[in-house]
C-alpha atoms as a PDB file:
ATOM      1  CA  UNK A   1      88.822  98.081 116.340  1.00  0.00           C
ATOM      2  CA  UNK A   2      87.871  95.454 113.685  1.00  0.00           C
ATOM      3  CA  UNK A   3      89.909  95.937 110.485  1.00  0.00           C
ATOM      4  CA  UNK A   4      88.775  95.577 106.798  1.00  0.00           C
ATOM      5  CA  UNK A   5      89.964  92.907 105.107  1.00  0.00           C
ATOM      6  CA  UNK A   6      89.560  90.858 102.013  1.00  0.00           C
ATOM      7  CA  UNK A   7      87.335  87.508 101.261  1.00  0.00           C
ATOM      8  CA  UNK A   8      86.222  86.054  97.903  1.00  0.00           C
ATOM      9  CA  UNK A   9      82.475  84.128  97.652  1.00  0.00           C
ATOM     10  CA  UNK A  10      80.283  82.913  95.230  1.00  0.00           C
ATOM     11  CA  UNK A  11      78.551  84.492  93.175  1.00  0.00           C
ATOM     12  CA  UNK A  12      75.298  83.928  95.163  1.00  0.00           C
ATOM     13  CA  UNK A  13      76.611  85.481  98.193  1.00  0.00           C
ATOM     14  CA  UNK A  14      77.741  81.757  99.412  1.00  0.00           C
ATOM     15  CA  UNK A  15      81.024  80.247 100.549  1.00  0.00           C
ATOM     16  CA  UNK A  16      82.570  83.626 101.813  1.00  0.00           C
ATOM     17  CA  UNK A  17      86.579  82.891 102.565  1.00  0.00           C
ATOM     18  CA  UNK A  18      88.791  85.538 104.020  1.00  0.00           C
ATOM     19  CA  UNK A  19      91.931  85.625 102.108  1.00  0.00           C
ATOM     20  CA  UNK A  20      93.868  88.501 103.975  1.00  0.00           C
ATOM     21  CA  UNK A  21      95.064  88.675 107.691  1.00  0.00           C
ATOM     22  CA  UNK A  22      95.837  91.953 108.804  1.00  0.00           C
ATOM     23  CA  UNK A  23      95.281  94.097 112.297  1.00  0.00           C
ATOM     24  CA  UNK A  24      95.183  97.047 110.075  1.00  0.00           C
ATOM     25  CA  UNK A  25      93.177  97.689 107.045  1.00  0.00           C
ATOM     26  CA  UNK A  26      93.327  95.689 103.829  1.00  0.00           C
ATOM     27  CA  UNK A  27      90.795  98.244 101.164  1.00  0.00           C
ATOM     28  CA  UNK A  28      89.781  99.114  97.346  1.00  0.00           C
ATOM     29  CA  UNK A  29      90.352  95.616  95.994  1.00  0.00           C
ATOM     30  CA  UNK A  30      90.232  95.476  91.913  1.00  0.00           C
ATOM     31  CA  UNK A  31      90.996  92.698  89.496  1.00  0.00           C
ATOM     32  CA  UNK A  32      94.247  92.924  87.081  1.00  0.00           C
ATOM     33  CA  UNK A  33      93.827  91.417  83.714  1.00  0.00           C
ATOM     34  CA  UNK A  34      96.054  88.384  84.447  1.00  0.00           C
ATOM     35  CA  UNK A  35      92.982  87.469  87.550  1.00  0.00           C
ATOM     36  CA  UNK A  36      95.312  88.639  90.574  1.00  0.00           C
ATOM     37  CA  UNK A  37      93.895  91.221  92.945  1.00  0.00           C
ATOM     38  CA  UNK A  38      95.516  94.372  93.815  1.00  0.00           C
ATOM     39  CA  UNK A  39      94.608  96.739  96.859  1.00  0.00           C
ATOM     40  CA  UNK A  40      95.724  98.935  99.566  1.00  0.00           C
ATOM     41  CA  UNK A  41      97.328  97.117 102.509  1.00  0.00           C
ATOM     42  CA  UNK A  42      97.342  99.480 105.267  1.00  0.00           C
ATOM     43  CA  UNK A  43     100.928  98.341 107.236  1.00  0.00           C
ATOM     44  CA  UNK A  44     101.057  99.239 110.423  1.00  0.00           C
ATOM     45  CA  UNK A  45     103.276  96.264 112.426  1.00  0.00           C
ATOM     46  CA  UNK A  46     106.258  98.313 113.576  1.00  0.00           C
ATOM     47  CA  UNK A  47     105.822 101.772 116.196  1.00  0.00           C
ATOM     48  CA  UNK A  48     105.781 104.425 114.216  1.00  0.00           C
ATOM     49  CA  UNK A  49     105.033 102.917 110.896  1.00  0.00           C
ATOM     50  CA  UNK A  50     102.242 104.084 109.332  1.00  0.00           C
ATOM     51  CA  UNK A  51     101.437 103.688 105.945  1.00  0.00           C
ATOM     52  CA  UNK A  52      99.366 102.450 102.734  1.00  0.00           C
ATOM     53  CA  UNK A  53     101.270 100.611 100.069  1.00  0.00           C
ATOM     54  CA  UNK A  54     100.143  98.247  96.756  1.00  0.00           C
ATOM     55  CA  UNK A  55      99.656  94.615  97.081  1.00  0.00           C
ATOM     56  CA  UNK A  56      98.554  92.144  95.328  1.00  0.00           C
ATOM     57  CA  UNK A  57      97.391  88.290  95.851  1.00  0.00           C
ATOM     58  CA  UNK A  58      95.682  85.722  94.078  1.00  0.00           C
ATOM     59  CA  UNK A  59      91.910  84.810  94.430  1.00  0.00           C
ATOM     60  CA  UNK A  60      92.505  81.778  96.575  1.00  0.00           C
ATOM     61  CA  UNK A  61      94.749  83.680  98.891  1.00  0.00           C
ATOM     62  CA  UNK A  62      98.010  82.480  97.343  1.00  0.00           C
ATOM     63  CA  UNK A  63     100.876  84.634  96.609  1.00  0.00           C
ATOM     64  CA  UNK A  64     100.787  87.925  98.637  1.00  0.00           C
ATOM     65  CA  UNK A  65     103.244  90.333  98.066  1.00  0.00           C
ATOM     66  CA  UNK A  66     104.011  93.879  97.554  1.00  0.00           C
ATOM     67  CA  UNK A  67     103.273  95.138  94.559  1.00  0.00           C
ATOM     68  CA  UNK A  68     104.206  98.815  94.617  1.00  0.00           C
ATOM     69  CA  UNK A  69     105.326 101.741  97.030  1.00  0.00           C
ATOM     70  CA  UNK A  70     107.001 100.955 100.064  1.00  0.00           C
ATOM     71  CA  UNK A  71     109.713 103.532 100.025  1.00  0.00           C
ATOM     72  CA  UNK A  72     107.808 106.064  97.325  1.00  0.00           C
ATOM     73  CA  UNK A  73     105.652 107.821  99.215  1.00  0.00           C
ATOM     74  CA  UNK A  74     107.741 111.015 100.083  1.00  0.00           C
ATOM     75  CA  UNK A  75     106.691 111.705  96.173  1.00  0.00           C
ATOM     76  CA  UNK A  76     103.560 114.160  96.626  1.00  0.00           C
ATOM     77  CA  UNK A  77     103.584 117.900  96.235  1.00  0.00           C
ATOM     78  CA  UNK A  78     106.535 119.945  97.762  1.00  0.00           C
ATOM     79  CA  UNK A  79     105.913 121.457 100.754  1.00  0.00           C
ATOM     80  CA  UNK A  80     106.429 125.300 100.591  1.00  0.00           C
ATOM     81  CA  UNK A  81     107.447 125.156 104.756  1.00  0.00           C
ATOM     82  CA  UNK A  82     110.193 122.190 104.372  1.00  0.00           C
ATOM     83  CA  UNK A  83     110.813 122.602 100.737  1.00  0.00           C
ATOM     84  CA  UNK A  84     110.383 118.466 100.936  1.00  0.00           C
ATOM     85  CA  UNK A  85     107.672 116.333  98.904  1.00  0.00           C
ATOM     86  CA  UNK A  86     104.672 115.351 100.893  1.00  0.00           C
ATOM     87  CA  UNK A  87     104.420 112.414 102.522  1.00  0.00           C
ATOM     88  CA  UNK A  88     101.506 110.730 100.529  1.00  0.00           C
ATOM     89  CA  UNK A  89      99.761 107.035 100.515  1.00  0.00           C
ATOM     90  CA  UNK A  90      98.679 105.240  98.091  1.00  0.00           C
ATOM     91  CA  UNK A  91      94.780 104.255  97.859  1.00  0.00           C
ATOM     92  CA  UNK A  92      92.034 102.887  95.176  1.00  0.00           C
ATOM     93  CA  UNK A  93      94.408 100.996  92.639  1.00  0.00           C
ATOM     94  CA  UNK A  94      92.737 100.057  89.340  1.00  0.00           C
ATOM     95  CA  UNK A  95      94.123  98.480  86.109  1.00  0.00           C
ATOM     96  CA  UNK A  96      94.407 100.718  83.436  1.00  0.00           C
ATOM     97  CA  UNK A  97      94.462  99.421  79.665  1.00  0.00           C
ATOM     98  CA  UNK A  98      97.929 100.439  78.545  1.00  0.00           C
ATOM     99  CA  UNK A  99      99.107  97.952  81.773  1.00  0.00           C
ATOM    100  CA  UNK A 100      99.962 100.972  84.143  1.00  0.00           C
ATOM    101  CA  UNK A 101      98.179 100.993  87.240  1.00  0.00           C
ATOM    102  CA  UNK A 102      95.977 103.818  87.864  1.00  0.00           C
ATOM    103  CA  UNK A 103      96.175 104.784  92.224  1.00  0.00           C
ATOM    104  CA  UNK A 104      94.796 107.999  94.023  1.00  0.00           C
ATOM    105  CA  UNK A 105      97.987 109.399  96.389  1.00  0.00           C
ATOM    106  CA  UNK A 106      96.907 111.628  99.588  1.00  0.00           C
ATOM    107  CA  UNK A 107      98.173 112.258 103.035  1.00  0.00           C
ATOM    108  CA  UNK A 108      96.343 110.590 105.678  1.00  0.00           C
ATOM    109  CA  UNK A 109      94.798 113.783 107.164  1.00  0.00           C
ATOM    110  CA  UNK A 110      95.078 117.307 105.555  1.00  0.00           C
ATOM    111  CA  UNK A 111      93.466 117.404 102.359  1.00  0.00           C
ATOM    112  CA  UNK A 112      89.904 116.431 103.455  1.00  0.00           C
ATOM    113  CA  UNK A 113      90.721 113.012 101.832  1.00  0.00           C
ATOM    114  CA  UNK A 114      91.285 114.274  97.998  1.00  0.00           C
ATOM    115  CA  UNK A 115      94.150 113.537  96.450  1.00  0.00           C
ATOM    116  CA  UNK A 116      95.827 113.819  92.693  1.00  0.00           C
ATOM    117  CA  UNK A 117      95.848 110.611  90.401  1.00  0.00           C
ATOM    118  CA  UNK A 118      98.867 108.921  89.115  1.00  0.00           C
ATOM    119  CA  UNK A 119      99.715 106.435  86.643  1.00  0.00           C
ATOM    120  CA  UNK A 120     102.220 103.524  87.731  1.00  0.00           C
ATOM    121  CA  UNK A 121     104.241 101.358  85.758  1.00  0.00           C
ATOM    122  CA  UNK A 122     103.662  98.300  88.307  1.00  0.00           C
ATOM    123  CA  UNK A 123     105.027  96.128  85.601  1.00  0.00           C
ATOM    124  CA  UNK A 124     108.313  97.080  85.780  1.00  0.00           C
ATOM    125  CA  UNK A 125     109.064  99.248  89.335  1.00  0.00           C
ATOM    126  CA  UNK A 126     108.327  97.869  92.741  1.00  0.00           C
ATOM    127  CA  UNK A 127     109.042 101.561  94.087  1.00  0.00           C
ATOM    128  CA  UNK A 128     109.204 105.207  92.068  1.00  0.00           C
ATOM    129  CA  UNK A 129     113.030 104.563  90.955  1.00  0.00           C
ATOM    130  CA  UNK A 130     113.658 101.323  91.735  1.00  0.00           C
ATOM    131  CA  UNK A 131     112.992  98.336  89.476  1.00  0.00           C
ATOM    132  CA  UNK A 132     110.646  94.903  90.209  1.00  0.00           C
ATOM    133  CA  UNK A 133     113.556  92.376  88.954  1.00  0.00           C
ATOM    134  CA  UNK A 134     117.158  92.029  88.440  1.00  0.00           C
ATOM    135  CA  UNK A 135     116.290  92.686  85.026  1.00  0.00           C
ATOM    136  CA  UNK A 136     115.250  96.226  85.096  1.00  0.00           C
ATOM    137  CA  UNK A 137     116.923  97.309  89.029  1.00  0.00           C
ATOM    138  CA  UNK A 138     118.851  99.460  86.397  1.00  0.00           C
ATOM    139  CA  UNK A 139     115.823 101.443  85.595  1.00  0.00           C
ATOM    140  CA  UNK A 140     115.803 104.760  87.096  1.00  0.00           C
ATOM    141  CA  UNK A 141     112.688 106.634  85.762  1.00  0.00           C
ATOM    142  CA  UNK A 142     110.449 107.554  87.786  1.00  0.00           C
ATOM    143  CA  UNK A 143     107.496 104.822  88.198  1.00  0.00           C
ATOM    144  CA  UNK A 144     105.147 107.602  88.880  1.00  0.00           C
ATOM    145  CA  UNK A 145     103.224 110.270  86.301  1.00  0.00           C
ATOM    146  CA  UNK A 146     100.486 112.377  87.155  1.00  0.00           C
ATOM    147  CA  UNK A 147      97.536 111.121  85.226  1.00  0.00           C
ATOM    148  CA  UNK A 148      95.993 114.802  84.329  1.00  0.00           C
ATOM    149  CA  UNK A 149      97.703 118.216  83.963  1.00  0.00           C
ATOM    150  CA  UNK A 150      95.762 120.210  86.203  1.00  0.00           C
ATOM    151  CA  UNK A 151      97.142 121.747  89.310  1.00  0.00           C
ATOM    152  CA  UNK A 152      96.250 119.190  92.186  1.00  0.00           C
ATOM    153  CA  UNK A 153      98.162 119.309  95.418  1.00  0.00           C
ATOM    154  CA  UNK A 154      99.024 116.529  98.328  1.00  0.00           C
ATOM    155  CA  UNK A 155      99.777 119.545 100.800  1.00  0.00           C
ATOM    156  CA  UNK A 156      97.274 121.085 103.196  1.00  0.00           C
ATOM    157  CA  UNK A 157      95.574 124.100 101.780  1.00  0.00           C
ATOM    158  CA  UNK A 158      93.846 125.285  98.547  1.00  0.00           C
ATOM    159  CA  UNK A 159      94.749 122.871  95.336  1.00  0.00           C
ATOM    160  CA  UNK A 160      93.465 125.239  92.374  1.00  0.00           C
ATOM    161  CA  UNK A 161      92.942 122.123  90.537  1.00  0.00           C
ATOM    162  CA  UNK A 162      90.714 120.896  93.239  1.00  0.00           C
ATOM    163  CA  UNK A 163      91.062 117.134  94.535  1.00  0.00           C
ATOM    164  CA  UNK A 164      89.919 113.555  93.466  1.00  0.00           C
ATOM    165  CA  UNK A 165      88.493 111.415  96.096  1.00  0.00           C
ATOM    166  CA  UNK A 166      88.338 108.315  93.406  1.00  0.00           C
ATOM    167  CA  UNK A 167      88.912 107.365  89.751  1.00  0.00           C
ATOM    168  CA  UNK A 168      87.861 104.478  87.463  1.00  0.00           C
ATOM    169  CA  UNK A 169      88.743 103.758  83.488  1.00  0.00           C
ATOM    170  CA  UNK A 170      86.445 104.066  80.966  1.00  0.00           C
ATOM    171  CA  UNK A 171      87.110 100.862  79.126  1.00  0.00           C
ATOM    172  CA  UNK A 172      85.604 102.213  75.674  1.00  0.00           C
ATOM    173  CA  UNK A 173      88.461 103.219  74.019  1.00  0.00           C
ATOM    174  CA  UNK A 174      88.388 106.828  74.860  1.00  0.00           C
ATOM    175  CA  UNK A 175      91.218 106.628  77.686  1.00  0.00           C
ATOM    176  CA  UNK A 176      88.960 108.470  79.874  1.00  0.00           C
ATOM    177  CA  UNK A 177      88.346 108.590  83.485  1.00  0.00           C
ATOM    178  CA  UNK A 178      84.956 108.411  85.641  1.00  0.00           C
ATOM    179  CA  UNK A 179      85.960 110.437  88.505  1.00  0.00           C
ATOM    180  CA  UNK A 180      84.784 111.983  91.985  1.00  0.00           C
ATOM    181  CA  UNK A 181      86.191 115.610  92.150  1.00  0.00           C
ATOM    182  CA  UNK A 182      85.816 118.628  94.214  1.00  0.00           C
ATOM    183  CA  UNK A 183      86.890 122.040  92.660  1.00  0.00           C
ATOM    184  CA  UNK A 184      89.073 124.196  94.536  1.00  0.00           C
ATOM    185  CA  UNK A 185      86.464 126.225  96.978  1.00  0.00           C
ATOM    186  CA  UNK A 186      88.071 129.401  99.732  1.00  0.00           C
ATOM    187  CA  UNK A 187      85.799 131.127 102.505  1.00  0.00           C
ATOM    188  CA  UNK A 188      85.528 134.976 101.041  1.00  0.00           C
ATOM    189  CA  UNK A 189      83.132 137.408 103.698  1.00  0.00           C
ATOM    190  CA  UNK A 190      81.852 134.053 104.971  1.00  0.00           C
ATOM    191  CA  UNK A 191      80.731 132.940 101.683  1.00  0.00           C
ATOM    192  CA  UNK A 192      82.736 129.617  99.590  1.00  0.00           C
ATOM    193  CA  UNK A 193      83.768 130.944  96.445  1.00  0.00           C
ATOM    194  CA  UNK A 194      85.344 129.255  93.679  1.00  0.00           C
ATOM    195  CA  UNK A 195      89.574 129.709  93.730  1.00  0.00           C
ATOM    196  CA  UNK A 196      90.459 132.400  91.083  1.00  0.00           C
ATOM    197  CA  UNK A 197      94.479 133.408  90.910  1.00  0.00           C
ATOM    198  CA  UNK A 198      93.151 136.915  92.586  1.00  0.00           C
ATOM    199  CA  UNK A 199      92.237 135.175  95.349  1.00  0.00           C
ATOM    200  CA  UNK A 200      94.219 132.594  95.722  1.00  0.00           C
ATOM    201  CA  UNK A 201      97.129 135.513  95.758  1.00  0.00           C
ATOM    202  CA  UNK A 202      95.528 137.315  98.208  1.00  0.00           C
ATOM    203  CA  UNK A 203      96.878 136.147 101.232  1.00  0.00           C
ATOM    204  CA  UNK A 204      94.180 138.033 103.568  1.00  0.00           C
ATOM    205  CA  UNK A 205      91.828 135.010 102.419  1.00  0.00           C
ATOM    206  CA  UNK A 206      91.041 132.514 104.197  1.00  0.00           C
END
Protein backbone atom coordinates (compact mmCIF):
# COMPACT_ATOMS: atom_id res chain seq x y z
CA UNK A 1 0.00 0.00 0.00
CA UNK A 2 1.34 3.58 -0.50
CA UNK A 3 2.90 4.93 2.72
CA UNK A 4 2.72 8.50 4.20
CA UNK A 5 5.56 10.32 4.09
CA UNK A 6 6.97 13.76 4.48
CA UNK A 7 7.63 16.73 1.75
CA UNK A 8 8.16 20.48 2.35
CA UNK A 9 6.69 23.22 -0.50
CA UNK A 10 6.15 26.65 -0.84
CA UNK A 11 4.06 28.46 0.59
CA UNK A 12 1.79 28.67 -2.52
CA UNK A 13 1.39 25.05 -2.75
CA UNK A 14 4.55 25.03 -5.33
CA UNK A 15 7.85 23.18 -5.42
CA UNK A 16 6.61 20.11 -3.31
CA UNK A 17 9.98 17.90 -2.33
CA UNK A 18 9.70 14.66 -0.49
CA UNK A 19 12.19 14.63 2.22
CA UNK A 20 11.50 11.10 3.83
CA UNK A 21 11.84 7.54 2.25
CA UNK A 22 10.12 5.00 4.02
CA UNK A 23 7.88 1.68 2.99
CA UNK A 24 6.11 2.30 6.17
CA UNK A 25 4.55 5.38 7.48
CA UNK A 26 6.36 8.62 8.23
CA UNK A 27 3.09 10.91 10.28
CA UNK A 28 2.21 14.04 12.68
CA UNK A 29 5.10 16.22 11.55
CA UNK A 30 5.57 19.53 13.89
CA UNK A 31 8.26 22.17 13.95
CA UNK A 32 10.79 22.42 17.11
CA UNK A 33 11.87 25.86 18.00
CA UNK A 34 15.44 25.43 16.69
CA UNK A 35 13.41 24.82 12.76
CA UNK A 36 14.02 20.87 12.76
CA UNK A 37 10.99 18.67 12.29
CA UNK A 38 10.00 15.96 14.53
CA UNK A 39 7.41 13.07 13.75
CA UNK A 40 6.47 9.54 14.03
CA UNK A 41 8.52 7.19 11.84
CA UNK A 42 6.65 4.08 11.67
CA UNK A 43 9.84 1.28 11.45
CA UNK A 44 8.97 -1.64 10.14
CA UNK A 45 12.35 -3.09 8.08
CA UNK A 46 13.07 -6.23 10.10
CA UNK A 47 10.16 -9.45 10.50
CA UNK A 48 8.60 -8.93 13.37
CA UNK A 49 9.42 -5.37 14.08
CA UNK A 50 6.76 -3.27 14.45
CA UNK A 51 6.82 -0.07 15.88
CA UNK A 52 6.47 3.93 16.06
CA UNK A 53 9.41 5.84 17.42
CA UNK A 54 10.52 9.91 17.40
CA UNK A 55 12.53 11.33 14.66
CA UNK A 56 13.55 14.21 13.64
CA UNK A 57 15.18 15.88 10.32
CA UNK A 58 15.82 19.10 8.95
CA UNK A 59 13.59 20.99 6.37
CA UNK A 60 15.79 20.22 3.42
CA UNK A 61 15.93 16.58 4.28
CA UNK A 62 19.32 16.72 6.01
CA UNK A 63 20.10 15.08 9.18
CA UNK A 64 17.62 12.22 10.00
CA UNK A 65 17.91 10.55 13.04
CA UNK A 66 16.19 9.18 15.97
CA UNK A 67 15.15 11.38 18.25
CA UNK A 68 13.40 9.43 20.99
CA UNK A 69 12.01 5.84 21.91
CA UNK A 70 13.42 2.98 20.36
CA UNK A 71 13.73 0.69 23.31
CA UNK A 72 10.95 2.72 25.66
CA UNK A 73 7.98 1.56 24.60
CA UNK A 74 7.31 -1.38 27.10
CA UNK A 75 6.52 1.92 29.42
CA UNK A 76 2.53 2.08 29.22
CA UNK A 77 0.11 0.89 31.85
CA UNK A 78 0.77 -2.52 33.62
CA UNK A 79 -1.04 -5.17 32.46
CA UNK A 80 -3.18 -6.81 35.25
CA UNK A 81 -2.81 -10.51 33.10
CA UNK A 82 1.23 -10.34 32.75
CA UNK A 83 1.83 -7.95 35.52
CA UNK A 84 4.23 -6.26 32.57
CA UNK A 85 3.87 -2.53 31.16
CA UNK A 86 2.07 -2.27 27.90
CA UNK A 87 3.64 -2.26 24.93
CA UNK A 88 2.83 1.35 23.69
CA UNK A 89 3.99 3.66 20.52
CA UNK A 90 4.65 6.79 20.34
CA UNK A 91 2.44 9.22 18.00
CA UNK A 92 1.62 13.18 17.47
CA UNK A 93 4.93 14.79 18.94
CA UNK A 94 4.69 18.54 19.55
CA UNK A 95 7.13 21.04 21.18
CA UNK A 96 6.17 22.12 24.36
CA UNK A 97 7.50 25.57 25.86
CA UNK A 98 9.52 24.39 28.83
CA UNK A 99 11.67 22.28 25.85
CA UNK A 100 10.03 18.82 26.73
CA UNK A 101 8.34 17.23 24.01
CA UNK A 102 4.77 16.67 24.38
CA UNK A 103 3.77 12.77 22.43
CA UNK A 104 0.42 10.74 22.73
CA UNK A 105 1.58 6.81 23.69
CA UNK A 106 -1.06 3.93 22.65
CA UNK A 107 -0.94 0.37 21.55
CA UNK A 108 -1.49 -0.17 18.01
CA UNK A 109 -4.92 -1.87 18.41
CA UNK A 110 -6.86 -2.14 21.76
CA UNK A 111 -7.75 1.10 23.00
CA UNK A 112 -9.87 2.32 20.03
CA UNK A 113 -6.82 4.56 19.23
CA UNK A 114 -6.80 6.80 22.63
CA UNK A 115 -4.01 6.95 24.47
CA UNK A 116 -2.52 8.99 27.73
CA UNK A 117 -0.12 12.05 27.09
CA UNK A 118 3.38 12.29 28.23
CA UNK A 119 5.94 14.81 28.56
CA UNK A 120 9.60 13.92 27.24
CA UNK A 121 12.76 15.36 28.02
CA UNK A 122 14.06 14.85 24.25
CA UNK A 123 16.82 17.18 25.16
CA UNK A 124 18.60 15.10 27.22
CA UNK A 125 17.31 11.09 26.79
CA UNK A 126 17.29 9.32 23.49
CA UNK A 127 15.22 6.46 25.35
CA UNK A 128 13.16 6.52 28.98
CA UNK A 129 16.54 5.82 31.06
CA UNK A 130 19.07 6.20 28.82
CA UNK A 131 20.81 9.47 27.98
CA UNK A 132 21.26 11.37 24.24
CA UNK A 133 25.23 11.98 24.78
CA UNK A 134 28.19 10.80 26.58
CA UNK A 135 27.51 13.63 28.67
CA UNK A 136 24.38 12.67 30.38
CA UNK A 137 24.45 8.36 29.47
CA UNK A 138 24.76 8.65 33.35
CA UNK A 139 21.29 9.94 33.67
CA UNK A 140 18.91 7.45 34.85
CA UNK A 141 15.52 9.24 35.38
CA UNK A 142 13.02 8.36 33.67
CA UNK A 143 12.59 10.52 30.28
CA UNK A 144 8.93 10.00 30.52
CA UNK A 145 6.04 11.89 32.87
CA UNK A 146 2.52 11.68 32.39
CA UNK A 147 1.39 15.10 31.37
CA UNK A 148 -2.09 15.08 33.53
CA UNK A 149 -3.04 13.20 36.73
CA UNK A 150 -6.06 11.58 35.71
CA UNK A 151 -6.41 7.87 35.45
CA UNK A 152 -5.71 7.05 31.65
CA UNK A 153 -4.74 3.56 30.67
CA UNK A 154 -2.60 1.97 27.54
CA UNK A 155 -4.32 -1.53 28.31
CA UNK A 156 -7.47 -2.83 26.64
CA UNK A 157 -10.56 -2.10 28.61
CA UNK A 158 -12.26 0.79 30.51
CA UNK A 159 -9.62 3.84 31.36
CA UNK A 160 -11.80 5.83 34.06
CA UNK A 161 -9.91 8.76 32.95
CA UNK A 162 -11.06 8.19 29.47
CA UNK A 163 -8.46 8.50 26.45
CA UNK A 164 -6.81 11.30 24.29
CA UNK A 165 -6.75 10.76 20.65
CA UNK A 166 -4.50 14.17 20.24
CA UNK A 167 -3.03 17.15 22.14
CA UNK A 168 -1.63 20.59 21.20
CA UNK A 169 -0.05 23.57 23.58
CA UNK A 170 -1.66 26.52 24.22
CA UNK A 171 1.16 28.92 23.62
CA UNK A 172 -0.45 31.81 25.86
CA UNK A 173 1.19 31.35 28.87
CA UNK A 174 -1.35 29.30 30.61
CA UNK A 175 0.55 25.81 30.11
CA UNK A 176 -2.59 24.44 28.88
CA UNK A 177 -3.54 21.85 26.46
CA UNK A 178 -6.18 21.84 23.43
CA UNK A 179 -7.11 18.31 23.45
CA UNK A 180 -9.40 15.53 21.75
CA UNK A 181 -10.78 13.29 24.63
CA UNK A 182 -13.29 10.65 25.11
CA UNK A 183 -14.58 10.01 28.74
CA UNK A 184 -14.61 6.64 30.00
CA UNK A 185 -18.16 5.16 28.57
CA UNK A 186 -19.39 0.98 29.67
CA UNK A 187 -22.54 -0.80 28.00
CA UNK A 188 -25.12 -1.05 31.21
CA UNK A 189 -28.81 -2.96 30.00
CA UNK A 190 -27.68 -2.02 26.49
CA UNK A 191 -27.40 1.54 27.25
CA UNK A 192 -23.47 3.55 27.36
CA UNK A 193 -23.22 5.00 30.61
CA UNK A 194 -20.62 7.09 31.97
CA UNK A 195 -17.79 4.85 34.23
CA UNK A 196 -18.62 5.44 37.98
CA UNK A 197 -16.29 3.26 40.63
CA UNK A 198 -19.79 1.19 41.21
CA UNK A 199 -19.63 0.15 37.99
CA UNK A 200 -16.49 -0.07 37.06
CA UNK A 201 -16.28 -2.64 40.27
CA UNK A 202 -18.94 -4.51 39.17
CA UNK A 203 -17.51 -7.07 37.22
CA UNK A 204 -21.03 -8.36 35.72
CA UNK A 205 -20.63 -5.14 33.38
CA UNK A 206 -19.77 -5.17 30.34
Amino acid sequence: QPAFLLHVMDADGGNIHQITYNQSHDLNPSVLDDGRIIYTHWEQARPGVSKMDLYSINPDGSERQLLYGAFSHATGTVNPTTGQPSTIQFLHPRAMQDGRTLALIRPFTGTNEGGDLVLIDTATYVDNTRGSSPANAGFASPAQTRALPTDVRTVPGPSPGGRFRSASPLFDGTNRLLVSWSQCRLIEAQRIVPCTSDRLNNTTTP
